[in-house]
N, C-alpha and C. Protein backbone atom coordinates (compact mmCIF):
# COMPACT_ATOMS: atom_id res chain seq x y z
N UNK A 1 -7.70 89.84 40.74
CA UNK A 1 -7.41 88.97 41.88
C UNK A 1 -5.91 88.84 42.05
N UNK A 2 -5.24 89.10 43.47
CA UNK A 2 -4.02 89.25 43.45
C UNK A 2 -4.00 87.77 44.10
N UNK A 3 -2.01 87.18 43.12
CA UNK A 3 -1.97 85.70 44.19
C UNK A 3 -0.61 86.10 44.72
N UNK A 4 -1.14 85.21 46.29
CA UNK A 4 0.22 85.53 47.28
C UNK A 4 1.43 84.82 46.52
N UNK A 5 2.84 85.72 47.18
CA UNK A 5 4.51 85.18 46.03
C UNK A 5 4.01 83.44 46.74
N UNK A 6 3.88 82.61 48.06
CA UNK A 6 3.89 80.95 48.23
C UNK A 6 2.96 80.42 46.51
N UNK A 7 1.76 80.75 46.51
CA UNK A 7 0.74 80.11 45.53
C UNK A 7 1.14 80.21 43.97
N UNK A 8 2.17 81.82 43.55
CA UNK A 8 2.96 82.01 42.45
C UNK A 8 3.99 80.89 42.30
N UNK A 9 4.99 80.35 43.49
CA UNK A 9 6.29 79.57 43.16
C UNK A 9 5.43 78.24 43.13
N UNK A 10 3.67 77.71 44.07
CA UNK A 10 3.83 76.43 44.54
C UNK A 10 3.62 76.31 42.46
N UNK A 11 2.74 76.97 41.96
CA UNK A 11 1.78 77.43 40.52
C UNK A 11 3.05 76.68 39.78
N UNK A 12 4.34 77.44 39.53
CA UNK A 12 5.25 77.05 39.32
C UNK A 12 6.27 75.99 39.08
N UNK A 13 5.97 75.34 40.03
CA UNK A 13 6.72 73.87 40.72
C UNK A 13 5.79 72.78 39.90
N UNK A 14 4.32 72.99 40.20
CA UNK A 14 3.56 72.20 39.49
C UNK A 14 3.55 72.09 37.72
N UNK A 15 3.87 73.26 36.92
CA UNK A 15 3.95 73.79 36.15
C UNK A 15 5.41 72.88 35.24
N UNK A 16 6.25 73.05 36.16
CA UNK A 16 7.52 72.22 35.98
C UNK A 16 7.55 70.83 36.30
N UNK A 17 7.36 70.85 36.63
CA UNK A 17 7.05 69.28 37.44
C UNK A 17 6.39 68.62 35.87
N UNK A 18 5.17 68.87 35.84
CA UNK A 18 4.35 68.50 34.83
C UNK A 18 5.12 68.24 33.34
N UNK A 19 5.95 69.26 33.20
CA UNK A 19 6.76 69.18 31.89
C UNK A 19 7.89 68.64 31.74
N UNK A 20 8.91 68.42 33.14
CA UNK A 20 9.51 67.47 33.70
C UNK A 20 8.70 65.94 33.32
N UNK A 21 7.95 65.72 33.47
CA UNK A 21 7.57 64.32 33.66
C UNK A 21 6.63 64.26 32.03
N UNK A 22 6.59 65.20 31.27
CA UNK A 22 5.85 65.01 30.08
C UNK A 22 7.28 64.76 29.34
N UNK A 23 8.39 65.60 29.40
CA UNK A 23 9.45 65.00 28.75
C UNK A 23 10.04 63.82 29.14
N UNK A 24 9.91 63.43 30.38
CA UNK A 24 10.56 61.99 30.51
C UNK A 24 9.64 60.92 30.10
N UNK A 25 8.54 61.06 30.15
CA UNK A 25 7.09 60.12 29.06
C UNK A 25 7.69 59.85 27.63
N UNK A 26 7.94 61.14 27.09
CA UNK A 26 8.41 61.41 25.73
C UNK A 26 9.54 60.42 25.10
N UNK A 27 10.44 60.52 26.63
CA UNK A 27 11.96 59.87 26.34
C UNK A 27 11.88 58.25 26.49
N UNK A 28 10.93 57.74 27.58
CA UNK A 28 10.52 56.20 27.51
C UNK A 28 10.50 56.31 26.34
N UNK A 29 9.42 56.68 25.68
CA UNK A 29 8.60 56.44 24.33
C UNK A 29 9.30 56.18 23.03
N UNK A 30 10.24 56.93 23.26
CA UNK A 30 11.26 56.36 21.74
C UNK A 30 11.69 58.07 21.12
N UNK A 31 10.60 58.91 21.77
CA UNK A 31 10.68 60.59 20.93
C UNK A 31 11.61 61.53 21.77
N UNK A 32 11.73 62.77 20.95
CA UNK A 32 12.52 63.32 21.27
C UNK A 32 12.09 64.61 21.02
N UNK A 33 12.27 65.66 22.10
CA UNK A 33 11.24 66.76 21.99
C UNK A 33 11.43 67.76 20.68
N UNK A 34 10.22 67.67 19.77
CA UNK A 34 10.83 68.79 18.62
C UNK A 34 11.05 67.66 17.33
N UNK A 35 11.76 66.57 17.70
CA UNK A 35 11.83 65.99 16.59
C UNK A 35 10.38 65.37 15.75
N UNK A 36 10.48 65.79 14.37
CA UNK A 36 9.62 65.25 13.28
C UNK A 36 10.06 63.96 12.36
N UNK A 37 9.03 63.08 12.13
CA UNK A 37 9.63 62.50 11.56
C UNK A 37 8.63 61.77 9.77
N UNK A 38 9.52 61.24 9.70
CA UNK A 38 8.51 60.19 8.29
C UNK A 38 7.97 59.45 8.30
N UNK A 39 7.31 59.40 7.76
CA UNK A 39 6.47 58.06 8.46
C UNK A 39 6.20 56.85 7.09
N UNK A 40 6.64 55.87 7.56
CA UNK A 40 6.71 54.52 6.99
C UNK A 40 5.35 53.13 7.62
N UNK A 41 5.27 52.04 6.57
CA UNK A 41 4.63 51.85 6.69
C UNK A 41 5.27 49.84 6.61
N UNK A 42 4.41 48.82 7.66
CA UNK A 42 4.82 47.63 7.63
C UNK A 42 3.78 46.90 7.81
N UNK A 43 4.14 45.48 7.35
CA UNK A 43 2.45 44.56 7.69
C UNK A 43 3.00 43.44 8.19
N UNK A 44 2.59 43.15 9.81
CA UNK A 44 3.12 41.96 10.19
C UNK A 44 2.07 41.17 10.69
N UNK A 45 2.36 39.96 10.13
CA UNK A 45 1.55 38.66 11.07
C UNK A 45 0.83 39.01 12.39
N UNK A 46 2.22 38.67 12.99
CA UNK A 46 2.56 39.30 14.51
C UNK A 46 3.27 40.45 15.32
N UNK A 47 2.55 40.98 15.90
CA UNK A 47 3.57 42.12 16.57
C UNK A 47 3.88 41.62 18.00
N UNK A 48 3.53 40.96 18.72
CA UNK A 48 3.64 40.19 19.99
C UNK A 48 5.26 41.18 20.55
N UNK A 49 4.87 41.73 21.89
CA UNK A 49 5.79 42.70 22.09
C UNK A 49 6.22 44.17 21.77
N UNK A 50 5.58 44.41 20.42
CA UNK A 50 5.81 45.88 20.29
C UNK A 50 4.66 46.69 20.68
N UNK A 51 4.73 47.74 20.87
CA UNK A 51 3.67 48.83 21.48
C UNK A 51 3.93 50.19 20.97
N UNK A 52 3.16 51.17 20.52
CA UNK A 52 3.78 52.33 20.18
C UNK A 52 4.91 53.23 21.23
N UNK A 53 5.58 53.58 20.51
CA UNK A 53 6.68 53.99 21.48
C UNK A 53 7.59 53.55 21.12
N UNK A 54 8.02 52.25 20.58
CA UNK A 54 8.68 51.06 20.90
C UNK A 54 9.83 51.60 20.12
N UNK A 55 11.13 51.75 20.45
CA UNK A 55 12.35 52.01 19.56
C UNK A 55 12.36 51.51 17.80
N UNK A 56 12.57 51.98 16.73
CA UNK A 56 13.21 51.36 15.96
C UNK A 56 14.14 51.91 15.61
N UNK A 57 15.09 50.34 15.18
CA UNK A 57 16.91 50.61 14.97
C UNK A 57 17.00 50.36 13.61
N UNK A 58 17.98 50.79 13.15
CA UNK A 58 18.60 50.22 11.31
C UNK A 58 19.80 50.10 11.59
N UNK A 59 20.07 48.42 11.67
CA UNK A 59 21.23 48.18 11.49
C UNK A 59 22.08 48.30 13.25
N UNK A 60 21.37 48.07 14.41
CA UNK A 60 21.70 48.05 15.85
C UNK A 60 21.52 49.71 16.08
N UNK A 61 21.39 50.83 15.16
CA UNK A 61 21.37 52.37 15.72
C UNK A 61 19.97 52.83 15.63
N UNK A 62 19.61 53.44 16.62
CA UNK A 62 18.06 53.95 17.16
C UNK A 62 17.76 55.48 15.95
N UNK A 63 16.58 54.88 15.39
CA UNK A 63 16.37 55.83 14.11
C UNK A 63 15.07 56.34 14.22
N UNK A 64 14.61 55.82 14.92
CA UNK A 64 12.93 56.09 15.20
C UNK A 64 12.63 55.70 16.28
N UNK A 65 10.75 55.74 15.99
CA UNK A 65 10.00 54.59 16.81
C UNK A 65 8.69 54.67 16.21
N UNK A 66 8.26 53.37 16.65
CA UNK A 66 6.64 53.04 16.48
C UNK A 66 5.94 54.12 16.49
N UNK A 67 5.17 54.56 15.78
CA UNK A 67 4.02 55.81 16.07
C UNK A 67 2.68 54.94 16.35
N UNK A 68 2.27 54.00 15.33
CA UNK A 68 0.61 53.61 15.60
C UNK A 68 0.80 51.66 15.49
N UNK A 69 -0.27 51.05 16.02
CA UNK A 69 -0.35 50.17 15.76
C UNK A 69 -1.51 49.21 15.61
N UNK A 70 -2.14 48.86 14.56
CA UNK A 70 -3.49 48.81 14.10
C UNK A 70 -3.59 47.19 13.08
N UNK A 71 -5.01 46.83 12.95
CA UNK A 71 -5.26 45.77 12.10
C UNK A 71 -4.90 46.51 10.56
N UNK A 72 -4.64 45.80 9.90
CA UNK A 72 -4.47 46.27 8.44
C UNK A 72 -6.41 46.53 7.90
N UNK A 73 -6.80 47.89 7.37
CA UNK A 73 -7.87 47.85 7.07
C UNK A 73 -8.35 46.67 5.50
N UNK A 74 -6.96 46.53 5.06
CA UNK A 74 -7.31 45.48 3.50
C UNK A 74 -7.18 43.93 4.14
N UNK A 75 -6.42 43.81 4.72
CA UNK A 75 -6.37 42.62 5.22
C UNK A 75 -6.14 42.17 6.54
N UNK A 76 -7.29 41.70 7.65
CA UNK A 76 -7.60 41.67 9.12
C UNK A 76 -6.74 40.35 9.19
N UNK A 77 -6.10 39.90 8.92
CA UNK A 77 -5.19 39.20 9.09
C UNK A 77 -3.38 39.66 9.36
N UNK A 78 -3.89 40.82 8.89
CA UNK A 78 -2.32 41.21 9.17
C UNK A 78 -2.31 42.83 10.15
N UNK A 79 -1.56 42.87 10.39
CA UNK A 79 -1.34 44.38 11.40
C UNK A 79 -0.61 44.93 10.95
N UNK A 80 -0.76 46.40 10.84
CA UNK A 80 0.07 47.88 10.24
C UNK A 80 0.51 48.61 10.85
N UNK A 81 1.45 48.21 10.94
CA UNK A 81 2.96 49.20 11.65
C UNK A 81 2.98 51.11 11.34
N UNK A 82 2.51 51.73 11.74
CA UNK A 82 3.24 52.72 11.35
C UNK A 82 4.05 53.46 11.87
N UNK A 83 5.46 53.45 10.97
CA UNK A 83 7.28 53.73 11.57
C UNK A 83 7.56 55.06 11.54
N UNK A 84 7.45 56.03 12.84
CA UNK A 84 8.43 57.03 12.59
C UNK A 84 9.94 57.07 12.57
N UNK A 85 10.45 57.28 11.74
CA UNK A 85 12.12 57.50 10.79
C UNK A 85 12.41 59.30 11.14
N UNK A 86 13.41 59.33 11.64
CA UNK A 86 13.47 60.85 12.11
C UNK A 86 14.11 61.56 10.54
N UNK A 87 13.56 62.38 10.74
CA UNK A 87 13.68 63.36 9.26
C UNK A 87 15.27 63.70 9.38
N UNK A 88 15.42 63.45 7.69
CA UNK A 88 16.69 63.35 7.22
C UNK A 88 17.46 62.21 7.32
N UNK A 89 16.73 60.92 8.05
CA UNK A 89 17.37 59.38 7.87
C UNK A 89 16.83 58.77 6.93
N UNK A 90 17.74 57.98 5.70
CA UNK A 90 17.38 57.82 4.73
C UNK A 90 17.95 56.19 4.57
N UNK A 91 16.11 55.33 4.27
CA UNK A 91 15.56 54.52 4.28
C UNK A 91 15.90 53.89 2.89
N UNK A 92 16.93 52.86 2.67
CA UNK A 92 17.25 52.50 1.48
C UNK A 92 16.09 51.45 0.34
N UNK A 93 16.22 50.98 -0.57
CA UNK A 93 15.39 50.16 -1.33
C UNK A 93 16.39 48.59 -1.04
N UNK A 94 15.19 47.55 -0.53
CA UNK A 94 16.22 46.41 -0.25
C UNK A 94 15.86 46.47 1.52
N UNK A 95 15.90 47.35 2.46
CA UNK A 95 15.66 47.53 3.66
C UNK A 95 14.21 46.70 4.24
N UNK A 96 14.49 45.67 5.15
CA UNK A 96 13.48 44.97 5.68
C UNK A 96 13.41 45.28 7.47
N UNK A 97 12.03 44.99 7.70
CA UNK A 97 12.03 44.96 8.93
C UNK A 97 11.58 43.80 9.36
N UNK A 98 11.90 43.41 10.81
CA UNK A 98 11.71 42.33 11.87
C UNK A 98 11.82 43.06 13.49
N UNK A 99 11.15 42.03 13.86
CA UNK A 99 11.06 42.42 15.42
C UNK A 99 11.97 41.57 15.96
N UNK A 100 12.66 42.45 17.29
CA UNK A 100 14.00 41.84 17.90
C UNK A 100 13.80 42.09 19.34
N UNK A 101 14.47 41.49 19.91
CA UNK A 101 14.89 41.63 21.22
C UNK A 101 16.43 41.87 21.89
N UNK A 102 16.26 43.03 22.48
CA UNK A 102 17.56 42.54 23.57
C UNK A 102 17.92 41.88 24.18
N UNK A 103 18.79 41.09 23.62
CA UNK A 103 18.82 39.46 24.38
C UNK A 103 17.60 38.93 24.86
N UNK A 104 17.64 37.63 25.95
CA UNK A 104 16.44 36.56 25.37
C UNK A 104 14.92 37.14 25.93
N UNK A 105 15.29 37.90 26.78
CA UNK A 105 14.00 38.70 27.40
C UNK A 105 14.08 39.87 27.92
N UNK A 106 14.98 40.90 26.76
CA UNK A 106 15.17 41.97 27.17
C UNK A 106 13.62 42.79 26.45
N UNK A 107 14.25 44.16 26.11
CA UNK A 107 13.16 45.23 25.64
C UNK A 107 12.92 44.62 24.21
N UNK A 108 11.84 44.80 23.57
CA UNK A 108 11.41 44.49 22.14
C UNK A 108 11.91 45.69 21.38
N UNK A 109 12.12 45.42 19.87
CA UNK A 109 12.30 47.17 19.16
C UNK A 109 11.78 46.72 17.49
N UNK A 110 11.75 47.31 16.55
CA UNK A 110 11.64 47.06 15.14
C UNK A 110 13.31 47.34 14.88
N UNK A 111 13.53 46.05 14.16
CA UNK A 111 14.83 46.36 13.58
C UNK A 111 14.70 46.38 11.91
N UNK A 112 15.45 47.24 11.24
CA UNK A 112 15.71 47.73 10.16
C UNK A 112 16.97 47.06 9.68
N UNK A 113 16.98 46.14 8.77
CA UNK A 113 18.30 45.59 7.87
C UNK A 113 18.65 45.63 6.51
N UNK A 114 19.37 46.15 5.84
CA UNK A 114 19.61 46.47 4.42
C UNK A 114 19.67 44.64 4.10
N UNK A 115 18.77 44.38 3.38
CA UNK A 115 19.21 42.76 2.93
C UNK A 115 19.75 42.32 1.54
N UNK A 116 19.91 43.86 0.81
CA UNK A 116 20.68 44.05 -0.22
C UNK A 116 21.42 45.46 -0.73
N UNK A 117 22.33 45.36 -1.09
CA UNK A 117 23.19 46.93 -0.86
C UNK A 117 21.75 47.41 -2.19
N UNK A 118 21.53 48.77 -2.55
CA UNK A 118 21.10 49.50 -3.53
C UNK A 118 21.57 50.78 -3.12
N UNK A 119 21.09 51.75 -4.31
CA UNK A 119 21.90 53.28 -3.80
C UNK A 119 20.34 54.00 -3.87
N UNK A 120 19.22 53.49 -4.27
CA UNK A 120 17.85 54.27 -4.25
C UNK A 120 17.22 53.55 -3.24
N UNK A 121 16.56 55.08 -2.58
CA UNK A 121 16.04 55.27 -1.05
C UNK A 121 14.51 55.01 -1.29
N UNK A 122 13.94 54.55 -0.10
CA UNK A 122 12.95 54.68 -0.30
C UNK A 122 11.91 56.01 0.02
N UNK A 123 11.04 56.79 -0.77
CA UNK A 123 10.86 57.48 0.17
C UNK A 123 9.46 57.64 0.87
N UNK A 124 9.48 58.43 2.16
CA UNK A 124 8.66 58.80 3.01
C UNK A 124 6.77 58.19 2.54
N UNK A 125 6.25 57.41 3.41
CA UNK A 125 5.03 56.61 2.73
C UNK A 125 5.09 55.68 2.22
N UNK A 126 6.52 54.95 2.22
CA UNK A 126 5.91 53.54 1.39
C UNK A 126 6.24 52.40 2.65
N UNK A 127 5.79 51.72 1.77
CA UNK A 127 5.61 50.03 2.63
C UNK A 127 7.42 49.43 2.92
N UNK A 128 7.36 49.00 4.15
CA UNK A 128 8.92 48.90 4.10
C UNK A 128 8.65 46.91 4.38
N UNK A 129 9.20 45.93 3.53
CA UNK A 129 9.00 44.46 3.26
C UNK A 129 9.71 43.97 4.80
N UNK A 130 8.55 43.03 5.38
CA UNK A 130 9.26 42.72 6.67
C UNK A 130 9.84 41.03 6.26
N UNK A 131 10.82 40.88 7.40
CA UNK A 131 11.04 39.70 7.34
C UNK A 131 11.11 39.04 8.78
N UNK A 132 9.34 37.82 8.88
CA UNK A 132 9.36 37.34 9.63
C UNK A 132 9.76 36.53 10.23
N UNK A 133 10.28 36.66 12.04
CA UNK A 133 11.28 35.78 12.56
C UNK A 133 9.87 34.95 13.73
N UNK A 134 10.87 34.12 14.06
CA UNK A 134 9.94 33.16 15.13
C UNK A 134 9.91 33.95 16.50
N UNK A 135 9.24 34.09 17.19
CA UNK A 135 8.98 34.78 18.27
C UNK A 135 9.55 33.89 19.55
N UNK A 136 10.29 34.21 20.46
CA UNK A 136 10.60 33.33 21.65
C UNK A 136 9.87 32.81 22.28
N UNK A 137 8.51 32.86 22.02
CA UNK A 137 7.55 31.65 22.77
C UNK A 137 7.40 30.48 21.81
N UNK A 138 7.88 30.75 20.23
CA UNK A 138 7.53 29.99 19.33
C UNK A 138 8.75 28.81 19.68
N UNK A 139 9.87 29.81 20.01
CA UNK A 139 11.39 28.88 19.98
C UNK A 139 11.34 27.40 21.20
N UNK A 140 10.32 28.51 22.68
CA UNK A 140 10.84 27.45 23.59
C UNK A 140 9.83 26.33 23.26
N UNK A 141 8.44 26.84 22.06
CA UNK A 141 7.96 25.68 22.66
C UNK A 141 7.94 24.44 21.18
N UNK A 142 8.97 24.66 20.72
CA UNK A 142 9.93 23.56 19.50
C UNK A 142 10.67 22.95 20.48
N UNK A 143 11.42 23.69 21.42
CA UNK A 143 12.77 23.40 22.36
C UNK A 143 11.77 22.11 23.38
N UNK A 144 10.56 22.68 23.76
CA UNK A 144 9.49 21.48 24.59
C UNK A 144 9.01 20.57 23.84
N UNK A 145 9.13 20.65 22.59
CA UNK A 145 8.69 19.24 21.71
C UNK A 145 10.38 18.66 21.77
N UNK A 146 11.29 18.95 21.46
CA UNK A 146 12.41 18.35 21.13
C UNK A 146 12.72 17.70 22.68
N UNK A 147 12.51 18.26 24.03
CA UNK A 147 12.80 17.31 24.84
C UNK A 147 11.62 16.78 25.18
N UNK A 148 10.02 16.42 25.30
CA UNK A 148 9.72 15.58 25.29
C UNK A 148 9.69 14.32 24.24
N UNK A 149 10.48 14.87 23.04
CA UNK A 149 10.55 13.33 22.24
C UNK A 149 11.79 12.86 22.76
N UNK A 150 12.81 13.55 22.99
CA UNK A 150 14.02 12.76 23.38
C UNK A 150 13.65 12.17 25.22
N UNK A 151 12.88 12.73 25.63
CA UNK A 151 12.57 11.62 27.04
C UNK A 151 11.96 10.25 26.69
N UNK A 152 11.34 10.62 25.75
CA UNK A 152 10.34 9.12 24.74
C UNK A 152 11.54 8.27 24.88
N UNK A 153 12.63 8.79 23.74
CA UNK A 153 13.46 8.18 23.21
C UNK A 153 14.14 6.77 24.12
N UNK A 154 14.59 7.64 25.54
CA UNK A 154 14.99 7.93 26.40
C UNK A 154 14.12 6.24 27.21
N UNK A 155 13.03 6.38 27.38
CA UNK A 155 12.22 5.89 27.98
C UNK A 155 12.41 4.31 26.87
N UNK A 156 12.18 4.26 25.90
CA UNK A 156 12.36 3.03 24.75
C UNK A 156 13.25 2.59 25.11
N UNK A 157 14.55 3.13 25.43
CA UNK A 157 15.95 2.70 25.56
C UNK A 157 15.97 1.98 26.42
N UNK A 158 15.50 2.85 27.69
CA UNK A 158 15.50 1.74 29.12
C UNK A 158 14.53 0.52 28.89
N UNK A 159 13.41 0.13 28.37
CA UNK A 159 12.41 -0.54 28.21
C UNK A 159 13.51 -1.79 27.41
N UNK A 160 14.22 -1.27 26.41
CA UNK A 160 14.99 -2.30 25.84
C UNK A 160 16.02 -2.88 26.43
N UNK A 161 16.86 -2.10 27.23
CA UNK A 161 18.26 -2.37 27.39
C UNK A 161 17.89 -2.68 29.00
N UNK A 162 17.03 -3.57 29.61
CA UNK A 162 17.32 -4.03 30.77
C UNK A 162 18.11 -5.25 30.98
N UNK A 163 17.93 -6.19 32.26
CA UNK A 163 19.14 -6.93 32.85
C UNK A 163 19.65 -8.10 31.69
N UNK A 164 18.12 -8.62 31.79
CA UNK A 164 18.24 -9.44 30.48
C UNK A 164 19.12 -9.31 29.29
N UNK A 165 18.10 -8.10 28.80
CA UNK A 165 18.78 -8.00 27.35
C UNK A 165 20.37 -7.32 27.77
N UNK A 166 20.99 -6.46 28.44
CA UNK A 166 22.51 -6.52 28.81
C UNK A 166 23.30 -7.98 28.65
N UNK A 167 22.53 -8.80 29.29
CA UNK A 167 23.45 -10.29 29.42
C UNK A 167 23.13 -10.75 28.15
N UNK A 168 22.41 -10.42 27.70
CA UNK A 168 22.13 -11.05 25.61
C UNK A 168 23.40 -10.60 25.29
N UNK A 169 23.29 -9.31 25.26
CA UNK A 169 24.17 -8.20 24.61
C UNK A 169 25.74 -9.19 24.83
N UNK A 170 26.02 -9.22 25.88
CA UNK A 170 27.65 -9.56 26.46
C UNK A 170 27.65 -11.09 26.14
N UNK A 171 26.51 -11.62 26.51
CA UNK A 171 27.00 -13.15 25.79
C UNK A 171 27.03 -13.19 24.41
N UNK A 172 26.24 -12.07 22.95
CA UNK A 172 26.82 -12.17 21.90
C UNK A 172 28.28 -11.43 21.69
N UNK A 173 28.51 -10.77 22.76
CA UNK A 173 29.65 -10.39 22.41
C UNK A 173 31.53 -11.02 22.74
N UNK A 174 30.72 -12.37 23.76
CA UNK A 174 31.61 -12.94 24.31
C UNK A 174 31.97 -13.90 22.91
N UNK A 175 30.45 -13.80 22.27
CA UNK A 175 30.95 -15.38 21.14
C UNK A 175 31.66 -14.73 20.27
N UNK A 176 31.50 -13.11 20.18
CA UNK A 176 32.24 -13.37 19.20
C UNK A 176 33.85 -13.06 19.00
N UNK A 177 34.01 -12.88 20.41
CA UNK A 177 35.14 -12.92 20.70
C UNK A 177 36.16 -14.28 20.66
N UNK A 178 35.67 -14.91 20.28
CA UNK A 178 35.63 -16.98 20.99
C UNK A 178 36.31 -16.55 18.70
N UNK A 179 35.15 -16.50 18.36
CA UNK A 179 34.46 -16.58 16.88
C UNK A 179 36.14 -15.54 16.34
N UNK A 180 36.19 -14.89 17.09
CA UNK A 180 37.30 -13.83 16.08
C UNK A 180 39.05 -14.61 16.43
N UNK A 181 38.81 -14.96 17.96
CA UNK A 181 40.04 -15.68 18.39
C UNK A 181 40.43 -17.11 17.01
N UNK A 182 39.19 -18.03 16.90
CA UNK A 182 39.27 -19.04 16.42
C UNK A 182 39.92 -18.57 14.48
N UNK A 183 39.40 -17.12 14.09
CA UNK A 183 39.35 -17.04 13.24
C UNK A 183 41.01 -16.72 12.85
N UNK A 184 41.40 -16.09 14.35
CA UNK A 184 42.85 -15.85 14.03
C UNK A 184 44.16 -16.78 14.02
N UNK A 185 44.03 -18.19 14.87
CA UNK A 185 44.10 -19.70 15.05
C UNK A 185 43.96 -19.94 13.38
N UNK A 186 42.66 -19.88 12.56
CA UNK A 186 42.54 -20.43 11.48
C UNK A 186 43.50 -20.07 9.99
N UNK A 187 43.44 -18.58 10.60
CA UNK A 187 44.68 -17.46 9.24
C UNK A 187 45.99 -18.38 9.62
N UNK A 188 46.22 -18.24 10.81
CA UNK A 188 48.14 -18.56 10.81
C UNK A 188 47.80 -19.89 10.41
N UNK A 189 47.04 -21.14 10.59
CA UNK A 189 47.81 -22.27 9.93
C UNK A 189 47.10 -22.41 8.68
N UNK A 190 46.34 -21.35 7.95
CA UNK A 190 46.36 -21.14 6.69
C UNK A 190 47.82 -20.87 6.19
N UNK A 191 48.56 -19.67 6.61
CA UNK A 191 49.57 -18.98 6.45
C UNK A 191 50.64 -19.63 6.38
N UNK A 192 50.63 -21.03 7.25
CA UNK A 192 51.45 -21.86 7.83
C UNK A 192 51.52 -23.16 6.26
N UNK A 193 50.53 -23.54 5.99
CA UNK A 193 50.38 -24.46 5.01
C UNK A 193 50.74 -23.91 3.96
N UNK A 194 50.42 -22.70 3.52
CA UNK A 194 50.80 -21.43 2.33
C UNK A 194 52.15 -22.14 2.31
N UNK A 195 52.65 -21.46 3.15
CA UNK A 195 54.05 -21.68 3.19
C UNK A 195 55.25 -22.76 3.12
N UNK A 196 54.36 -23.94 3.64
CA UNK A 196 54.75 -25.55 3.33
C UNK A 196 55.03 -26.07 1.74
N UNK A 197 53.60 -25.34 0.98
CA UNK A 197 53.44 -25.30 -0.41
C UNK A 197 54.52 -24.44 -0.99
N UNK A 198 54.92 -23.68 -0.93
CA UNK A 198 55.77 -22.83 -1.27
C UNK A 198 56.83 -23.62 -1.40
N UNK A 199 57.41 -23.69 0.13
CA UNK A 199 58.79 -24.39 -0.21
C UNK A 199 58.99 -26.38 -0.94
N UNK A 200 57.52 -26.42 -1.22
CA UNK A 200 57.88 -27.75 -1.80
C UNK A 200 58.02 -27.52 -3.33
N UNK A 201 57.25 -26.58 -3.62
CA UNK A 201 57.10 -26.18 -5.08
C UNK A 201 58.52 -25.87 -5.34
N UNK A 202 59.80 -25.00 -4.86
CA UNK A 202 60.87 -24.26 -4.83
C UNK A 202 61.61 -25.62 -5.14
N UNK A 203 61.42 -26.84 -4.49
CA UNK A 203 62.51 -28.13 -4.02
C UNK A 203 62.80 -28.56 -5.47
């Protein structure tokens, strides 16, 4: 079966096109065409935000990414990360992971932090120790307890400090202005008699 040269170039276009847009899939994703990598292993609480694909950095520089993301089969309480590390990046002992964000609602990624210098690596297959952070829905909604108690607060204050109690307030503060005047009246002709005594004792 012969195909006309239009149906050879459209064959073509589609052909490209397709691999065009399979490598830019690739490049969202965190991969890179050709690259292999190691694969590591994490157990988090929460993953809230990550998805396979998802960048991971060591130390702010892009070293991987997420390959899988699953319940832990030993323990359904926790979820298992598994980290591709591009071959020939070397994963120290001491190295923890946490989930981060680009700023407060940017992209999510796994970040990688040495949390103690060592010179032995870990290698390829083992469990890398995470260290869990509070998630930004956890933050704002501490930040929504902290201002509805301070509106409480807020609310007591006014309940106390109305017209009344203001004029309490200023009339104890008028006495004791009266109270501190009288007290200073009382020092000098203390000071004053002191001094009477003095010079009679001298005579």
């Amino acid at each position: 079966m012969k195909y006309k040269g239009e149906e050879v170039k459209a064959g073509l276009i589609i052909l490209l096109g397709v691999s065009i847009l399979g490598a830019f899939m690739i490049a969202i994703g965190g991969g890179v065409l050709g690259q292999k990598y190691d694969i590591y292993t994490s157990y988090f609480k929460n993953t809230t935000g990550l998805n396979p694909g998802s960048p991971v950095k060591l130390s702010g520089l892009p070293i991987g990414r997420v390959m899988d993301i699953s319940i832990s089969p030993d323990d359904n309480s926790k979820v298992k990360l598994s980290i591709g590390i591009n071959q020939g990046s070397l994963i120290y002992q001491g190295t923890k992971a946490s989930i981060a964000r680009t700023g407060l609602v940017g992209d999510t990624f796994l970040l990688l932090e040495l949390d103690r210098a060592s010179s032995k690596t870990l290698p390829p297959g083992s469990s890398i120790p995470v260290k869990e952070s509070m998630e930004l829905d956890q933050i704002m909604a501490k930040a929504a307890e902290g201002v509805q108690a301070l509106n409480a607060l807020i609310e007591r204050v006014n309940l106390f400090v109305n017209d009344r109690s203001l004029a309490k307030i200023n009339n104890i503060l008028d006495n004791t202005d009266l109270l501190l005047a009288d007290g200073t009246k009382a020092l000098k002709q203390i000071d004053r008699q002191v001094g009477e005594i003095s010079q009679v004792l001298k005579s």
